[in-house]
N, C-alpha and C. Protein backbone atom coordinates (compact mmCIF):
# COMPACT_ATOMS: atom_id res chain seq x y z
N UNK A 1 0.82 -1.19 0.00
CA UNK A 1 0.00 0.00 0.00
C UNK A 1 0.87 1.26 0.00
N UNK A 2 1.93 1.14 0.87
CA UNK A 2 3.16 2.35 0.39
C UNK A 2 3.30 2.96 -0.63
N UNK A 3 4.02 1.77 -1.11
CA UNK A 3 4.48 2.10 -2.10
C UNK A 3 3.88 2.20 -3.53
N UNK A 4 2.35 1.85 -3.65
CA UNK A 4 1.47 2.70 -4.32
C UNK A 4 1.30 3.74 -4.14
N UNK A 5 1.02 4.34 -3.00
CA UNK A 5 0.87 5.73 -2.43
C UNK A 5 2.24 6.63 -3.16
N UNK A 6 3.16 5.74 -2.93
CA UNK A 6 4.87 6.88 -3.25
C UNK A 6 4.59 6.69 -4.86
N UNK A 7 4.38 5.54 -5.84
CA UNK A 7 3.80 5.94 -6.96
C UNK A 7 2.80 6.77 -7.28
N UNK A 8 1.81 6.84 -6.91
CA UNK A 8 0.60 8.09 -7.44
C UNK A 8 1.50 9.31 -7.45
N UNK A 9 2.39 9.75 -5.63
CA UNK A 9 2.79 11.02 -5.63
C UNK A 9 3.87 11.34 -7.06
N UNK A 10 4.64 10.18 -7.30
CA UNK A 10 5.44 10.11 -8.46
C UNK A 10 5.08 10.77 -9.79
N UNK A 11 4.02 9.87 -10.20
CA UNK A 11 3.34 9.75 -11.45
C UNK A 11 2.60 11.33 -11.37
N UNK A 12 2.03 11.93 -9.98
CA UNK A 12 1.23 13.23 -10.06
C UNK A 12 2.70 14.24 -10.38
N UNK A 13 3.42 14.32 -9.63
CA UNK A 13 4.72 15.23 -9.99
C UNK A 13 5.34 14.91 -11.59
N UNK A 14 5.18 14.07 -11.76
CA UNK A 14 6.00 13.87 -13.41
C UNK A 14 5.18 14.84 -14.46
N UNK A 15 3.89 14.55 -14.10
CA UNK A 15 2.54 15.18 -14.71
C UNK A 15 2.64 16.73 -14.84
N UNK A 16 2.91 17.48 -13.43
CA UNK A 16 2.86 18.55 -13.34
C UNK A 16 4.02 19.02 -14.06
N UNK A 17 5.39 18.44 -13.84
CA UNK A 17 6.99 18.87 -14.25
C UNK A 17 6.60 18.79 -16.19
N UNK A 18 5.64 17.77 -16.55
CA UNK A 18 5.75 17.54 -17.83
C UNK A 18 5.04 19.07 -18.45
N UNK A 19 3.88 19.43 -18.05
CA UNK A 19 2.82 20.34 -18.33
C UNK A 19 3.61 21.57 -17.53
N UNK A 20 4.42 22.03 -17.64
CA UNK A 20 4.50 23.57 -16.65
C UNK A 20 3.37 24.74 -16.97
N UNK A 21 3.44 25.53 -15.58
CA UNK A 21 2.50 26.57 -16.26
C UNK A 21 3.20 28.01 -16.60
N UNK A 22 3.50 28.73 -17.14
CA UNK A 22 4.48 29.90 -18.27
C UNK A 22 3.76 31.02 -17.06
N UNK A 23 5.11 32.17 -17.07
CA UNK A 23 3.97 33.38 -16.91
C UNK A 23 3.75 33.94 -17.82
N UNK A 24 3.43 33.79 -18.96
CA UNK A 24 2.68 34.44 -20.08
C UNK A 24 1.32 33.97 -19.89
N UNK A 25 1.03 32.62 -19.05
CA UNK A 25 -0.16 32.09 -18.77
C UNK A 25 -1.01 32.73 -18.06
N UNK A 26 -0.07 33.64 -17.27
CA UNK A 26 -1.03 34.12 -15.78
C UNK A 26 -0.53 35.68 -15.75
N UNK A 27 0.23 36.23 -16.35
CA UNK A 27 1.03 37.62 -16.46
C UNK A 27 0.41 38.67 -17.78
N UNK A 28 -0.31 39.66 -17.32
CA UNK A 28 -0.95 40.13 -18.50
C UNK A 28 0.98 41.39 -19.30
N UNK A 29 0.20 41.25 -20.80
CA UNK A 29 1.44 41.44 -21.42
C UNK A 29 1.39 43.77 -21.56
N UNK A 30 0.12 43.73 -21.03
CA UNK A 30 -0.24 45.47 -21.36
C UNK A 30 -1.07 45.79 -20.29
N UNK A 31 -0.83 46.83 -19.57
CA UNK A 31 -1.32 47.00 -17.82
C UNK A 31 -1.66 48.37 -18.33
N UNK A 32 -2.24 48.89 -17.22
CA UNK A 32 -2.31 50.90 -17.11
C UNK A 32 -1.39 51.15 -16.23
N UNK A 33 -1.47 50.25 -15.00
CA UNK A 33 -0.52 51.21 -14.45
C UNK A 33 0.22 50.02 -12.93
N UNK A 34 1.12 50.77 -12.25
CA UNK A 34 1.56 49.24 -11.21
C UNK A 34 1.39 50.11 -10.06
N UNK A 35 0.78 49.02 -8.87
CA UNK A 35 0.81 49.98 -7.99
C UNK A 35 1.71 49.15 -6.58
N UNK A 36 2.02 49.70 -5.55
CA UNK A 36 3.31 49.11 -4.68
C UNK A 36 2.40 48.45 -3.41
N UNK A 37 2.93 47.12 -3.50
CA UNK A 37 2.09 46.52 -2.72
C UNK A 37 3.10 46.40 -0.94
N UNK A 38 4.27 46.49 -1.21
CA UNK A 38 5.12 46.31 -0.51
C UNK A 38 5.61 44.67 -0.16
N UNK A 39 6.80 44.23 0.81
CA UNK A 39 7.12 43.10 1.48
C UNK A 39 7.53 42.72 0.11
N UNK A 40 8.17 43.22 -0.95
CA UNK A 40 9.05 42.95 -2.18
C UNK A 40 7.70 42.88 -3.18
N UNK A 41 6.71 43.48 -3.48
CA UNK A 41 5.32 42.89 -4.52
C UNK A 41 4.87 43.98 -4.95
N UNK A 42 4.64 44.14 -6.54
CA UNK A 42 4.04 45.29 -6.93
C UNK A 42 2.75 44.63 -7.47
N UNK A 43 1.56 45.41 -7.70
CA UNK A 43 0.48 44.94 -8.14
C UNK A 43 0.50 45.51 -9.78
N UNK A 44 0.18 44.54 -10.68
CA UNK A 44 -0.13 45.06 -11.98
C UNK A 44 -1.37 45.38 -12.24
N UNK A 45 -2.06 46.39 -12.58
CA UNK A 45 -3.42 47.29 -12.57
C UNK A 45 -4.16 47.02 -14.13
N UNK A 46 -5.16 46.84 -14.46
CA UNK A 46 -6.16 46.69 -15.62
C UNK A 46 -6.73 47.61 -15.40
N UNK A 47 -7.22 47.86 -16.47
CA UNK A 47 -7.30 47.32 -17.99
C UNK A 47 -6.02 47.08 -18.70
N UNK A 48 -6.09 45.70 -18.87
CA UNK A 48 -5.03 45.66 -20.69
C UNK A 48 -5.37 44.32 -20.90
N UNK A 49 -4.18 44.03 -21.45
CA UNK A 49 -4.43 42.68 -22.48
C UNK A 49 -3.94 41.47 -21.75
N UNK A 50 -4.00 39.76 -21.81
CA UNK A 50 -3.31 39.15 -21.28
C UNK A 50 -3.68 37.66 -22.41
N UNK A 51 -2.71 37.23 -22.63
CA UNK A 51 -2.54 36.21 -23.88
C UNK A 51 -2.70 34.74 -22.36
N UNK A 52 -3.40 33.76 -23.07
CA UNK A 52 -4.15 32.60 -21.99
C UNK A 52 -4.07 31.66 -23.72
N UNK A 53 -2.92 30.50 -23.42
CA UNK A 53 -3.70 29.39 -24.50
C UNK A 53 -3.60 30.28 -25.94
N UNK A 54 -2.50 30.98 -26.38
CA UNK A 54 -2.97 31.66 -27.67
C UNK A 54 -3.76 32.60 -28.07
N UNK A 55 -4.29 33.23 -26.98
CA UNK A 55 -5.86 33.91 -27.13
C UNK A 55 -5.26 35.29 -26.41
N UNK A 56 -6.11 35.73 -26.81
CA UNK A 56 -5.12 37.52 -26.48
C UNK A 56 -6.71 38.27 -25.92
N UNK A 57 -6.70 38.51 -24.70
CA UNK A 57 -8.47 38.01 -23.73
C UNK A 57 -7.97 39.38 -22.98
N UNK A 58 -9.19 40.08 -22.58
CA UNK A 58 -8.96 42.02 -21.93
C UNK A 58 -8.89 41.26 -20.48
N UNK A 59 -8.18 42.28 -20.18
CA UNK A 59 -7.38 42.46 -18.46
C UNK A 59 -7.87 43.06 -17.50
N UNK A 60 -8.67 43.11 -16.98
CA UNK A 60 -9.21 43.98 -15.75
C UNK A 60 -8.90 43.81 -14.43
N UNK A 61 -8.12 43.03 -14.01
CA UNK A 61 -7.79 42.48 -12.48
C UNK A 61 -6.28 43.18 -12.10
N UNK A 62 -6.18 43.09 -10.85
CA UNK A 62 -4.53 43.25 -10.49
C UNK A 62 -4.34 41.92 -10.23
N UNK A 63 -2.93 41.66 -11.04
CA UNK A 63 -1.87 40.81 -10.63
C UNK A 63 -0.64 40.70 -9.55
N UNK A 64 -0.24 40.28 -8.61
CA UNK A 64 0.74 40.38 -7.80
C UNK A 64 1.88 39.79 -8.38
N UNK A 65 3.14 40.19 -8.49
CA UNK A 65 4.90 39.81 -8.74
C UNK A 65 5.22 40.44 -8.33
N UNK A 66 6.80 39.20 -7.94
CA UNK A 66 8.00 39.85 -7.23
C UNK A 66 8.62 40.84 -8.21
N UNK A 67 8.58 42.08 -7.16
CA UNK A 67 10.08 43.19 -7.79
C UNK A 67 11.23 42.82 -8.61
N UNK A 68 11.79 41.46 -7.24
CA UNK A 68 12.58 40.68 -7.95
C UNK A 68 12.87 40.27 -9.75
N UNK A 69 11.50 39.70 -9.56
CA UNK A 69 11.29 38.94 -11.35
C UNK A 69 11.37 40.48 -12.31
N UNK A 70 10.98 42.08 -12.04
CA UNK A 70 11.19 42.46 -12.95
C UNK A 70 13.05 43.04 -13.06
N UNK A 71 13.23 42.80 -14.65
CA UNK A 71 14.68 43.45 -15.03
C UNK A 71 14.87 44.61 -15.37
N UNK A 72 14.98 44.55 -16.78
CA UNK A 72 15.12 46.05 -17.09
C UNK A 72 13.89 46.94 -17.48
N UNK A 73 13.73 48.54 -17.62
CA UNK A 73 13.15 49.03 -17.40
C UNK A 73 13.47 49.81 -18.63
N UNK A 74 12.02 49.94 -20.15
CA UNK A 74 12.50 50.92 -21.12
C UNK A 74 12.01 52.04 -21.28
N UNK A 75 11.92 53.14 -21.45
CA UNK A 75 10.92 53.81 -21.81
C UNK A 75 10.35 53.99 -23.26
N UNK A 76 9.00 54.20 -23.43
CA UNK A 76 8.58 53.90 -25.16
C UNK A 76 8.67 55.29 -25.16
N UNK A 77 9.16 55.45 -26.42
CA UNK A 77 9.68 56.61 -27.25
C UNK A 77 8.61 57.39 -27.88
N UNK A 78 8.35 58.51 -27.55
CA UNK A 78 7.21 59.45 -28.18
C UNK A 78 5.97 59.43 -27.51
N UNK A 79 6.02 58.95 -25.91
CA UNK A 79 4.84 59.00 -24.75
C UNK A 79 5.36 59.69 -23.79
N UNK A 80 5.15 60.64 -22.95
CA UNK A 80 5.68 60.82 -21.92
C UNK A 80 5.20 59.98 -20.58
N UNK A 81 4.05 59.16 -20.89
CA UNK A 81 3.94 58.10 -19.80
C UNK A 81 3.74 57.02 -20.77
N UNK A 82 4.65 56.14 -20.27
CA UNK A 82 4.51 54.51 -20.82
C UNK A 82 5.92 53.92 -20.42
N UNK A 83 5.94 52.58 -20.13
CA UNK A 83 7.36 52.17 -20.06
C UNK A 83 7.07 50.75 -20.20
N UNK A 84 8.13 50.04 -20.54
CA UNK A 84 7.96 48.38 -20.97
C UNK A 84 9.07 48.12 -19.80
N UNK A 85 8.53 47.06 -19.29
CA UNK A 85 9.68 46.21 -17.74
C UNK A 85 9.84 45.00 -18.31
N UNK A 86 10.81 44.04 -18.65
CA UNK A 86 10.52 43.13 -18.74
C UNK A 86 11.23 42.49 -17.70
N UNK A 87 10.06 41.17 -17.41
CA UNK A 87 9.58 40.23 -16.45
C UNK A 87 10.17 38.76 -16.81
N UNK A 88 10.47 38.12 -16.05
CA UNK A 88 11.26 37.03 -15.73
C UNK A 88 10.75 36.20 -14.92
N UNK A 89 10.59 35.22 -14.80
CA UNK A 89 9.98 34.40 -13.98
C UNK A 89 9.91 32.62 -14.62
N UNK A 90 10.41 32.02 -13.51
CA UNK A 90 10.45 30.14 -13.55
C UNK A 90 10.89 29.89 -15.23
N UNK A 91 12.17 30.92 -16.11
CA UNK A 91 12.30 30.60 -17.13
C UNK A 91 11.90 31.13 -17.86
N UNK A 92 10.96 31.68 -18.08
CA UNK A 92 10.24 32.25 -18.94
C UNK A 92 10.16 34.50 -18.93
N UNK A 93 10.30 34.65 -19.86
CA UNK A 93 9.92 36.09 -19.79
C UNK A 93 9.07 36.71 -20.97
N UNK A 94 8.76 37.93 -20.54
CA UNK A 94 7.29 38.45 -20.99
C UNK A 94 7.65 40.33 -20.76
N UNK A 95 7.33 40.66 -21.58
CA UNK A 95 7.61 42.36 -21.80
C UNK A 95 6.08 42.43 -21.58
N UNK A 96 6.07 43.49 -20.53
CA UNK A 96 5.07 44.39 -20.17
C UNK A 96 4.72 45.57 -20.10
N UNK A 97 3.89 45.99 -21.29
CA UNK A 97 3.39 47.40 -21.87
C UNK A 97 2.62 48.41 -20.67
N UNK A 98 3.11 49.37 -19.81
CA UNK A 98 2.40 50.56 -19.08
C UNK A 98 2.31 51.55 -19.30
N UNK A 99 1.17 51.57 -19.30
CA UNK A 99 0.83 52.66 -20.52
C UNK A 99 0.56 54.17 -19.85
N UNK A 100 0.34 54.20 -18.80
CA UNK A 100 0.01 55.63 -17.71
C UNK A 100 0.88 55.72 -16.55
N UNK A 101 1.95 55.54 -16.52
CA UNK A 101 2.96 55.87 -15.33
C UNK A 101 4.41 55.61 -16.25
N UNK A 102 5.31 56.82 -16.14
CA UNK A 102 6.52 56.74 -16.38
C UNK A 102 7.34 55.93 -16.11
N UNK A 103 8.65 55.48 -16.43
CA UNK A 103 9.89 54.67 -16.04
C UNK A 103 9.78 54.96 -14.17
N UNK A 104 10.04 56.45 -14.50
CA UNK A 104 10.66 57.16 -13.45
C UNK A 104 9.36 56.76 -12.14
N UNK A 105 8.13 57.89 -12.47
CA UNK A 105 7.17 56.99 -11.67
C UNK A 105 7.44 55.11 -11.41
N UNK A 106 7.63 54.43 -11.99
CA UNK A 106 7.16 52.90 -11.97
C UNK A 106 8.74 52.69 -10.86
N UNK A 107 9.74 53.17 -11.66
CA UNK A 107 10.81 52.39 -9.88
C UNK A 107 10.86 53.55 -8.96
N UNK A 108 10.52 54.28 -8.77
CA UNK A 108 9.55 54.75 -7.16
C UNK A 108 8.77 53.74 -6.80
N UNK A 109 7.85 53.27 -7.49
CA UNK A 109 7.07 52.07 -6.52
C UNK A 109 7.99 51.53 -6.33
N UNK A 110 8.51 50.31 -7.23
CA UNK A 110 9.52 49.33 -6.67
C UNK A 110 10.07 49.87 -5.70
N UNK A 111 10.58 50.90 -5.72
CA UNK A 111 11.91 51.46 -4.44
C UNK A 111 10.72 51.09 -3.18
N UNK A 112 9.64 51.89 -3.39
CA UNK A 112 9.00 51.68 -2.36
C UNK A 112 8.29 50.18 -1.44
N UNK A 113 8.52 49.24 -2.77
CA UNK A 113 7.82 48.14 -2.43
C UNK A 113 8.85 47.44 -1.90
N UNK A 114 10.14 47.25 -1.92
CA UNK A 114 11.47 46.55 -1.46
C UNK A 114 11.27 46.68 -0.16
């Protein structure tokens, strides 16, 4: 009976390791704006876009990520508010379009959320 039990847990982990889930799965790719959640977490703000399965589906929720996972920080050229962060996470990364808060605004939060 064990060692059925230590197989199922086996066979359920192989399952999950085989199928990963992306943050492009769960990370919308175009936000309005981020707001500082603190204890290292910024919240990503909707409306925007978020790609699920191929499907490119409207955004209305906040998302929580680590500060950590974001890298660099660009600003889009010919907005005076917008900036692209791109995001990193379990392998995978994902550029994220903000479209109403500056570079400059957006790591003030971070500073603040660290």
């Amino acid at each position: 009976m064990k060692s059925r039990a230590v197989l199922i847990i086996f066979i359920f982990l192989a399952v999950l390791m085989a199928n990963p889930s992306f943050a492009a799965d769960t990370v919308p790719y175009t936000i309005q704006a981020i707001k500082s959640v603190g204890a290292g977490y910024v919240g990503l703000v909707g409306p925007g876009k978020i790609r699920i399965k191929n499907k490119v589906l409207p955004y209305a929720d906040t998302k929580y990520i680590r500060v950590s996972s974001i890298g660099t920080m660009t600003s889009i050229e010919g907005l005076t508010r917008g900036c692209m962060l791109a995001y990193a996470s379990e392998g995978y990364t994902e550029n994220i379009t903000v479209t109403s808060q500056s570079c400059d605004q957006i790591l003030t939060l971070i500073n603040s959320a660290k």
